[in-house]
Protein backbone atom coordinates (compact mmCIF):
# COMPACT_ATOMS: atom_id res chain seq x y z
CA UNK A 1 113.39 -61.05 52.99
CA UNK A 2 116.90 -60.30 51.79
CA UNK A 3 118.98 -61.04 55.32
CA UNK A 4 120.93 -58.86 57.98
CA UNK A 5 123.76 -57.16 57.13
CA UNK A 6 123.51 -57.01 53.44
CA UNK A 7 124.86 -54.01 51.12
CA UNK A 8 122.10 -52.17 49.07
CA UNK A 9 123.04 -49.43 46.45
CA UNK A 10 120.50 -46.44 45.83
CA UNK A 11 121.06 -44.48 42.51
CA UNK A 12 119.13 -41.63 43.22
CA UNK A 13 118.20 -38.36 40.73
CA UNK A 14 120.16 -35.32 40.63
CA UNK A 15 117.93 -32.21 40.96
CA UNK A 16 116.64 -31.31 44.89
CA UNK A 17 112.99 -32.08 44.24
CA UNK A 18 113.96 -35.07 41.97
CA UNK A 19 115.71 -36.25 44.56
CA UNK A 20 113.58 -36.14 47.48
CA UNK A 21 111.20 -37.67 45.48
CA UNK A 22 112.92 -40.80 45.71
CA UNK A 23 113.18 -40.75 49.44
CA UNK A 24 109.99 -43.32 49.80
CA UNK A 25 111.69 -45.68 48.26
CA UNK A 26 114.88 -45.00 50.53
CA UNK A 27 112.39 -45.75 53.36
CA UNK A 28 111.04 -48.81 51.94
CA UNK A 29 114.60 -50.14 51.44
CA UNK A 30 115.16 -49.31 55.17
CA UNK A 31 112.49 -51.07 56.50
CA UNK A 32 112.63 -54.47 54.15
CA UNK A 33 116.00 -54.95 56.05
CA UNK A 34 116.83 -52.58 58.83
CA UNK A 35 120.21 -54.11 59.31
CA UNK A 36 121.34 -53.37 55.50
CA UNK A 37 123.85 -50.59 55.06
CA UNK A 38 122.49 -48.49 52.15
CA UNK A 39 125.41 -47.02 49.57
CA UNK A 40 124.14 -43.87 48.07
CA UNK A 41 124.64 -42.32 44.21
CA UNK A 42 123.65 -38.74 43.30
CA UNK A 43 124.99 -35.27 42.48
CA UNK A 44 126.80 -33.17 44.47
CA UNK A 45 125.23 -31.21 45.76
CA UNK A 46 121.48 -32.88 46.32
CA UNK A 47 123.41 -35.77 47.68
CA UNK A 48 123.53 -33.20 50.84
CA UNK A 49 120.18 -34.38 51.41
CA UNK A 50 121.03 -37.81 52.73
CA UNK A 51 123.91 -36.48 54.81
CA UNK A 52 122.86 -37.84 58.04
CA UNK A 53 120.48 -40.39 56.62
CA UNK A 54 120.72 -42.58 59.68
CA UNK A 55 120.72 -45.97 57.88
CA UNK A 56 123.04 -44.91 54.79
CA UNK A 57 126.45 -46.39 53.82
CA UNK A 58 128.91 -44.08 51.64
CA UNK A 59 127.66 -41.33 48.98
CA UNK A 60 129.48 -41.53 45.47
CA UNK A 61 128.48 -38.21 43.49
CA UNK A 62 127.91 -39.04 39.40
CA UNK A 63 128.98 -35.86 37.75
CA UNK A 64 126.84 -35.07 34.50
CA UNK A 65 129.69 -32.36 33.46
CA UNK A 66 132.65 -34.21 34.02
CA UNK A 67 130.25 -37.52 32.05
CA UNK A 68 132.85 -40.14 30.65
CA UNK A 69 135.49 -38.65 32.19
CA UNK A 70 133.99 -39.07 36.04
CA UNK A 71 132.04 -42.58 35.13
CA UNK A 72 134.71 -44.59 35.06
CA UNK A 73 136.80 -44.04 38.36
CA UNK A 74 132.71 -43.72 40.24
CA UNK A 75 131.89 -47.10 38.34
CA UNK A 76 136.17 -48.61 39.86
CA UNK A 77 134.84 -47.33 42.93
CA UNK A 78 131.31 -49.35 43.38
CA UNK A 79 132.68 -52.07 41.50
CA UNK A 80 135.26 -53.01 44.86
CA UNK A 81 131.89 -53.95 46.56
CA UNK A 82 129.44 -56.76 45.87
CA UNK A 83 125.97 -55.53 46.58
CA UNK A 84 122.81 -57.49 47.42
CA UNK A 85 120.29 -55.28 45.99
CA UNK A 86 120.96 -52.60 43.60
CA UNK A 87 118.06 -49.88 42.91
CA UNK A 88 117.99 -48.21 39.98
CA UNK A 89 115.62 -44.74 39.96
CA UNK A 90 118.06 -42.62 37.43
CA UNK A 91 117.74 -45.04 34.05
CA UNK A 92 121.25 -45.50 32.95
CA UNK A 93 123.24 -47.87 32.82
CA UNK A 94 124.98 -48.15 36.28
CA UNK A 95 122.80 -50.82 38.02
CA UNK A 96 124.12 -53.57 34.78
CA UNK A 97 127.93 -52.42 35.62
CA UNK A 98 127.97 -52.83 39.54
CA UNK A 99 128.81 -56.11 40.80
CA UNK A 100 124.98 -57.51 42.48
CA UNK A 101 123.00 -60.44 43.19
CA UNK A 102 119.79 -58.49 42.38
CA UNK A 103 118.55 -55.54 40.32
CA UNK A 104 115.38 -53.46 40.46
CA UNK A 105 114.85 -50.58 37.72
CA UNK A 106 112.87 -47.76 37.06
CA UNK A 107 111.31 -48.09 33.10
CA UNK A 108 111.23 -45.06 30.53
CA UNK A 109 107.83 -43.47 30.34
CA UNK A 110 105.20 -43.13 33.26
CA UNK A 111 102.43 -40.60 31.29
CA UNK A 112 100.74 -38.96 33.97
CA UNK A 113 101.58 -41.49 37.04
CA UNK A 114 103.29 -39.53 39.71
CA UNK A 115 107.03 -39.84 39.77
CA UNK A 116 106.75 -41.26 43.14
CA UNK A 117 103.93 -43.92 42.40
CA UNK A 118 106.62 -44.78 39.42
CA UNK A 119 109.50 -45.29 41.87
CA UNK A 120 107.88 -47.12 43.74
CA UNK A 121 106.51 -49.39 41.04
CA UNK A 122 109.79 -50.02 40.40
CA UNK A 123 110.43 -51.97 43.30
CA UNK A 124 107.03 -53.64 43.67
CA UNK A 125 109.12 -57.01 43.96
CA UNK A 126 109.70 -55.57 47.82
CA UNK A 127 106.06 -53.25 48.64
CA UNK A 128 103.78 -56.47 48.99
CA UNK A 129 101.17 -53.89 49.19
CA UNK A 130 102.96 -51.40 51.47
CA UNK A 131 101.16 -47.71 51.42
CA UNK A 132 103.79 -45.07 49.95
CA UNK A 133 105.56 -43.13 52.85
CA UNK A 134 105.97 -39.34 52.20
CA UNK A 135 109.02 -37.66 51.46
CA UNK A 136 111.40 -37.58 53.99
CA UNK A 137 114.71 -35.75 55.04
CA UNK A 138 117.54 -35.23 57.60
CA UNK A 139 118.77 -31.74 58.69
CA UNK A 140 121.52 -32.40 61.42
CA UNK A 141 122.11 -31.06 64.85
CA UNK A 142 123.95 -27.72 63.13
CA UNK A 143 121.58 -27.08 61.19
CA UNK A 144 118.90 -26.98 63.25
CA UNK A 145 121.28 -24.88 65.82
CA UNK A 146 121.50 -22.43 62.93
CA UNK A 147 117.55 -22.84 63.09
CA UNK A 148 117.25 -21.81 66.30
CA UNK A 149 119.66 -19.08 66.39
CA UNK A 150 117.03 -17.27 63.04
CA UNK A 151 113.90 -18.02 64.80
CA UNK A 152 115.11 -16.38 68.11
CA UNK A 153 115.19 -13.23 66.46
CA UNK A 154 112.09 -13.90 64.90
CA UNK A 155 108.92 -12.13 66.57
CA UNK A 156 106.08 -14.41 67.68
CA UNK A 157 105.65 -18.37 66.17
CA UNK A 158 103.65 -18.06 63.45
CA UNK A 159 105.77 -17.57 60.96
CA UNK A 160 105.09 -17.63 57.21
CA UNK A 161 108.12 -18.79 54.63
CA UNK A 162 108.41 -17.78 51.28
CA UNK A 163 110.22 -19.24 48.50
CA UNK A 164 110.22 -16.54 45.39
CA UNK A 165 112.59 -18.19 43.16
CA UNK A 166 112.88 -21.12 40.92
CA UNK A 167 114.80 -22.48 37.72
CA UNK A 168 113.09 -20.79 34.94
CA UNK A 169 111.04 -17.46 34.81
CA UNK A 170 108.11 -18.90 33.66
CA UNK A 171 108.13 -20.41 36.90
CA UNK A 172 108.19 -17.52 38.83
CA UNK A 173 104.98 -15.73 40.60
CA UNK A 174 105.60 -11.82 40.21
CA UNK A 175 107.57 -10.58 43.64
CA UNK A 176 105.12 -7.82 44.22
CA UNK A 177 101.84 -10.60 44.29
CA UNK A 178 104.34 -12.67 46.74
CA UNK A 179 104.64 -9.37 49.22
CA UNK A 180 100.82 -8.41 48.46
CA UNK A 181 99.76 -11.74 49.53
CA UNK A 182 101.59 -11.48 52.73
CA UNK A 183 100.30 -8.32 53.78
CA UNK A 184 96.66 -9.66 53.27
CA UNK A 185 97.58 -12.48 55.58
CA UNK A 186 99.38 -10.99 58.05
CA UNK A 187 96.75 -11.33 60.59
CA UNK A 188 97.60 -15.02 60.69
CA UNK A 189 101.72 -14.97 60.76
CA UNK A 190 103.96 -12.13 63.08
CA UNK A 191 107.08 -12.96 60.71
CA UNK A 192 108.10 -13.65 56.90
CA UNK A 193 110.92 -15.56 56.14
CA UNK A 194 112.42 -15.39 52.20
CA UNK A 195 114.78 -18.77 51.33
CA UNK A 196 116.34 -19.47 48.10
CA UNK A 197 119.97 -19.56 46.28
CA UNK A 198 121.86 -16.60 45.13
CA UNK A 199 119.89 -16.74 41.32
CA UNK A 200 116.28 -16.21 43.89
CA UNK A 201 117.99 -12.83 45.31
CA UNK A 202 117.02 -10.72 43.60
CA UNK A 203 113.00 -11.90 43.95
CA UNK A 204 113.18 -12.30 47.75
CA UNK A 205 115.04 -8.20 47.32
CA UNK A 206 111.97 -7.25 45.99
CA UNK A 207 109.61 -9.21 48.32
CA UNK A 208 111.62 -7.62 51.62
CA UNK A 209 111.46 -4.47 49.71
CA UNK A 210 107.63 -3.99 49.55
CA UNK A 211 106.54 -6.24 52.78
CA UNK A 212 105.07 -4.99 55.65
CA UNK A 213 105.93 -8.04 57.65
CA UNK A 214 108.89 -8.52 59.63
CA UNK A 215 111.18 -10.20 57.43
CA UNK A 216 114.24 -12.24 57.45
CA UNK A 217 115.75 -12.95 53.85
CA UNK A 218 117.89 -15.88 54.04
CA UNK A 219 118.52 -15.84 50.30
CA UNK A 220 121.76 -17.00 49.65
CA UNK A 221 122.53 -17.70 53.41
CA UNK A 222 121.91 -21.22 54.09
CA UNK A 223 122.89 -24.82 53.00
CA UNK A 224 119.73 -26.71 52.01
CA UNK A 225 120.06 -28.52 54.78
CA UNK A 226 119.87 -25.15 56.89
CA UNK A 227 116.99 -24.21 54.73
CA UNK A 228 115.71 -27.35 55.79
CA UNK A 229 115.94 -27.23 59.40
CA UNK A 230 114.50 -23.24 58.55
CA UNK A 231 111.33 -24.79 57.05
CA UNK A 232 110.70 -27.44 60.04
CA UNK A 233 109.87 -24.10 62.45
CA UNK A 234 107.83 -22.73 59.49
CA UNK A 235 104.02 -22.61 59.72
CA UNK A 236 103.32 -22.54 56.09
CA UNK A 237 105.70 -22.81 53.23
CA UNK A 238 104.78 -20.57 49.93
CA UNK A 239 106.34 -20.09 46.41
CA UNK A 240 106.71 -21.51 43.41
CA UNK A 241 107.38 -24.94 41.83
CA UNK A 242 111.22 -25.51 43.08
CA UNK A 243 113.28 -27.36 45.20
CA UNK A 244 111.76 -25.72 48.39
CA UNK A 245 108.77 -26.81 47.82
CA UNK A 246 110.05 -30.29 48.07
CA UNK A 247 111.87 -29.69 51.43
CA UNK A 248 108.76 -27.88 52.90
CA UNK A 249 107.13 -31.35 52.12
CA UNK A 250 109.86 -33.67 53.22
CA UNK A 251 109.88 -31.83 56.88
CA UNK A 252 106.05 -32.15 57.03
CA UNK A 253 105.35 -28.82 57.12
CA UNK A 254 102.01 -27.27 55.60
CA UNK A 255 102.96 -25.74 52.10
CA UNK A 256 101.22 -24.39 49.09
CA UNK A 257 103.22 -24.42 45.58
CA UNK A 258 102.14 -22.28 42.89
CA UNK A 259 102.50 -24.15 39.31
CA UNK A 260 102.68 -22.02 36.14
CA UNK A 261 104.00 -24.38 33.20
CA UNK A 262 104.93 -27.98 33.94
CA UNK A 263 103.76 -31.32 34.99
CA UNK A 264 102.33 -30.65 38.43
CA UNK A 265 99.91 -34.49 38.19
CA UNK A 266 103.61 -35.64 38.34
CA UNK A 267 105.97 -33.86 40.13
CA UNK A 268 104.32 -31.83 42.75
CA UNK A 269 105.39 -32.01 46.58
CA UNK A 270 104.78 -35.53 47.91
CA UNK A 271 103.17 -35.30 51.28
CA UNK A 272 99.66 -34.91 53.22
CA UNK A 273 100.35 -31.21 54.30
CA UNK A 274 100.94 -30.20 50.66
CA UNK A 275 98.80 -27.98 48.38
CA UNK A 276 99.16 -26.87 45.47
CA UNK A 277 97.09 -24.52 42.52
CA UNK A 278 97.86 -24.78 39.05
CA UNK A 279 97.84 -21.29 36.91
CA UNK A 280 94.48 -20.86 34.17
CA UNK A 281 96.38 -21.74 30.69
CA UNK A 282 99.83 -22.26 32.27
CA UNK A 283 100.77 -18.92 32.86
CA UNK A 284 101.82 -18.42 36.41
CA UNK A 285 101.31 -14.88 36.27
CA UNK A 286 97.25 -15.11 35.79
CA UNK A 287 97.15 -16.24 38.90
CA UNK A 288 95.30 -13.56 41.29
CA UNK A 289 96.46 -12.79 44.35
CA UNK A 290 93.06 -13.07 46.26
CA UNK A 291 92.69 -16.78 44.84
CA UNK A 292 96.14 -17.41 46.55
CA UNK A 293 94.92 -15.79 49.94
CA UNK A 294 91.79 -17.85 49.89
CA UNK A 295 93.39 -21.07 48.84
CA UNK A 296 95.99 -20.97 51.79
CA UNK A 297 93.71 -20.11 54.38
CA UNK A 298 91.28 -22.79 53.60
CA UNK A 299 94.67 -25.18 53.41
CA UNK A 300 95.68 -23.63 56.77
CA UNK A 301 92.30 -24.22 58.57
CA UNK A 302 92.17 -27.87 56.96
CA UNK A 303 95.79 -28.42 58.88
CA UNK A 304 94.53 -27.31 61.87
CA UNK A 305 91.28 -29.49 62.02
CA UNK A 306 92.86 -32.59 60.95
CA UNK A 307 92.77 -34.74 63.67
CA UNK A 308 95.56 -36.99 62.58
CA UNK A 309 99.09 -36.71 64.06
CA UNK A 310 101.15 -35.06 60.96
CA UNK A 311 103.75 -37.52 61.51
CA UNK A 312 101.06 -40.24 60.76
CA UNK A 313 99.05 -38.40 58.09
CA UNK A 314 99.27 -40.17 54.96
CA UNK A 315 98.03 -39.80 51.33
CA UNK A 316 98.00 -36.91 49.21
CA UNK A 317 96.06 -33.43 49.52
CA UNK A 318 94.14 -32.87 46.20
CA UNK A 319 94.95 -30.26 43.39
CA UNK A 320 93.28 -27.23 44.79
């Protein structure tokens, strides 16, 4: 055991999901020495994430656009500290620059081994056969005000969240199949919320547009930690392969991602309330919207027949 009161540093990844993804081995570091102050690198803005991490040190941001430019004064920066234990999921050089007793870092490649599975082999040194945590994150005591203050004028609690948008078009599950599925399962859910970032607007526009649901859109309206503390009132998470998905999984709520092209055997949401259905020959848009009806129902009455506490579920929900 490395002793009390050491300094650890966590290079994390930059994009949301990415980054969540690497909140296991967060966990792990947490609970191999619970006294250890935990420094934190990432970008910008999915360093928001581990805002109120309770067990974290300071957050340094590496800035891809600013590259040489930014390296050096973040690199001035870590280097006035001695670390412990330095952890290493990003692949660069940083970990060899920092001033540490100890290293542990992730290797190119993985194939089809989920990206967690290969964080986590990276610090095998410290597991000693530990079972991989899910995803975890930390919405603060605003956010979850701001929470409160969108479900109040919510009607009902069973409330259905939609996330419409993602980084690339291929990604994205036509808005009209998002509202059609809705309508067909509005007998389970007395509200639809829409979440995303201002480049999902105009998608969650069009989903508000056609729903028959009472709807909130929140595109545009929230930090992700907001979104966040959104999702943990949620009683299923939809939409496509993005960020949100990710957060829907962190907070442990039931979700169901949609993937069209992409690596879903290693990168889909890491968590035992997550589902997910991959699209015949890639194509997100060949996926019917009666297969997506039946798929989340079937998810939604496995949720409610587990009889597991979800904060002690563990393991991963199969490909559906």
């Amino acid at each position: 055991m490395i002793g009390a009161g050491r300094k650890f540093l966590f290079i994390t990844l930059s994009n949301i999901g990415d980054a969540l993804l690497t909140t296991p081995v967060l966990q792990l570091l947490h609970r191999h020495d619970e006294t250890a102050v935990i420094d934190i690198v990432g970008d910008e803005r999915s360093s928001m994430l581990f805002l109120h991490c309770p067990y974290r040190g300071g957050i340094y941001h590496k800035q891809k656009q600013r590259f040489l430019r930014g390296a050096p004064a973040l690199l001035l920066e870590l280097r006035r500290k001695r670390y412990d234990l330095v952890v290493d999921l990003r692949t660069d050089i940083l970990a060899w620059l920092v001033r540490a007793d100890k290293r542990l870092v992730k290797t190119a490649g993985g194939g089809h081994v989920h990206a967690v599975e290969r964080h986590f082999a990276a610090v095998s040194p410290l597991t000693e056969g530990k079972e991989i945590p899910p995803t975890t994150l930390w919405p603060g005591q605003d956010d979850r005000d701001y929470a409160d203050g969108v479900c109040r004028q919510l009607p009902g609690n069973r409330w259905l969240c939609i996330g419409p948008g993602a980084n690339w078009e291929k990604k994205i599950w036509p808005a009209e199949k998002y509202a059609q599925t809705a309508d067909e399962l509005r007998g389970a859910f007395d509200a639809l919320v829409l979440l995303g970032n201002k480049a999902d607007s105009r998608q969650a526009e069009l989903v508000a547009g056609r729903v028959r649901l009472p709807c909130a859109n929140l595109c545009d309206r929230t930090t992700l930690l907001q979104a966040a503390a959104v999702m943990e009132r949620m009683t299923l998470f939809l939409g496509n392969d993005s960020g949100l998905g990710h957060i829907a999984a962190a907070v442990g709520v039931p979700s169901f991602t949609l993937f069209g092209p992409g690596s879903p055997e290693r990168y889909h949401p890491w968590g035992p309330r997550a589902a997910w259905l991959v699209a015949p020959d890639s194509d997100i848009e060949n996926i019917p919207v009666n297969t997506v009806v039946e798929k989340v129902r079937a998810h939604l009455t496995r949720i409610s027949h587990s009889s597991v506490a979800p904060a002690k579920l563990r393991g991963q929900r199969k490909n559906t």
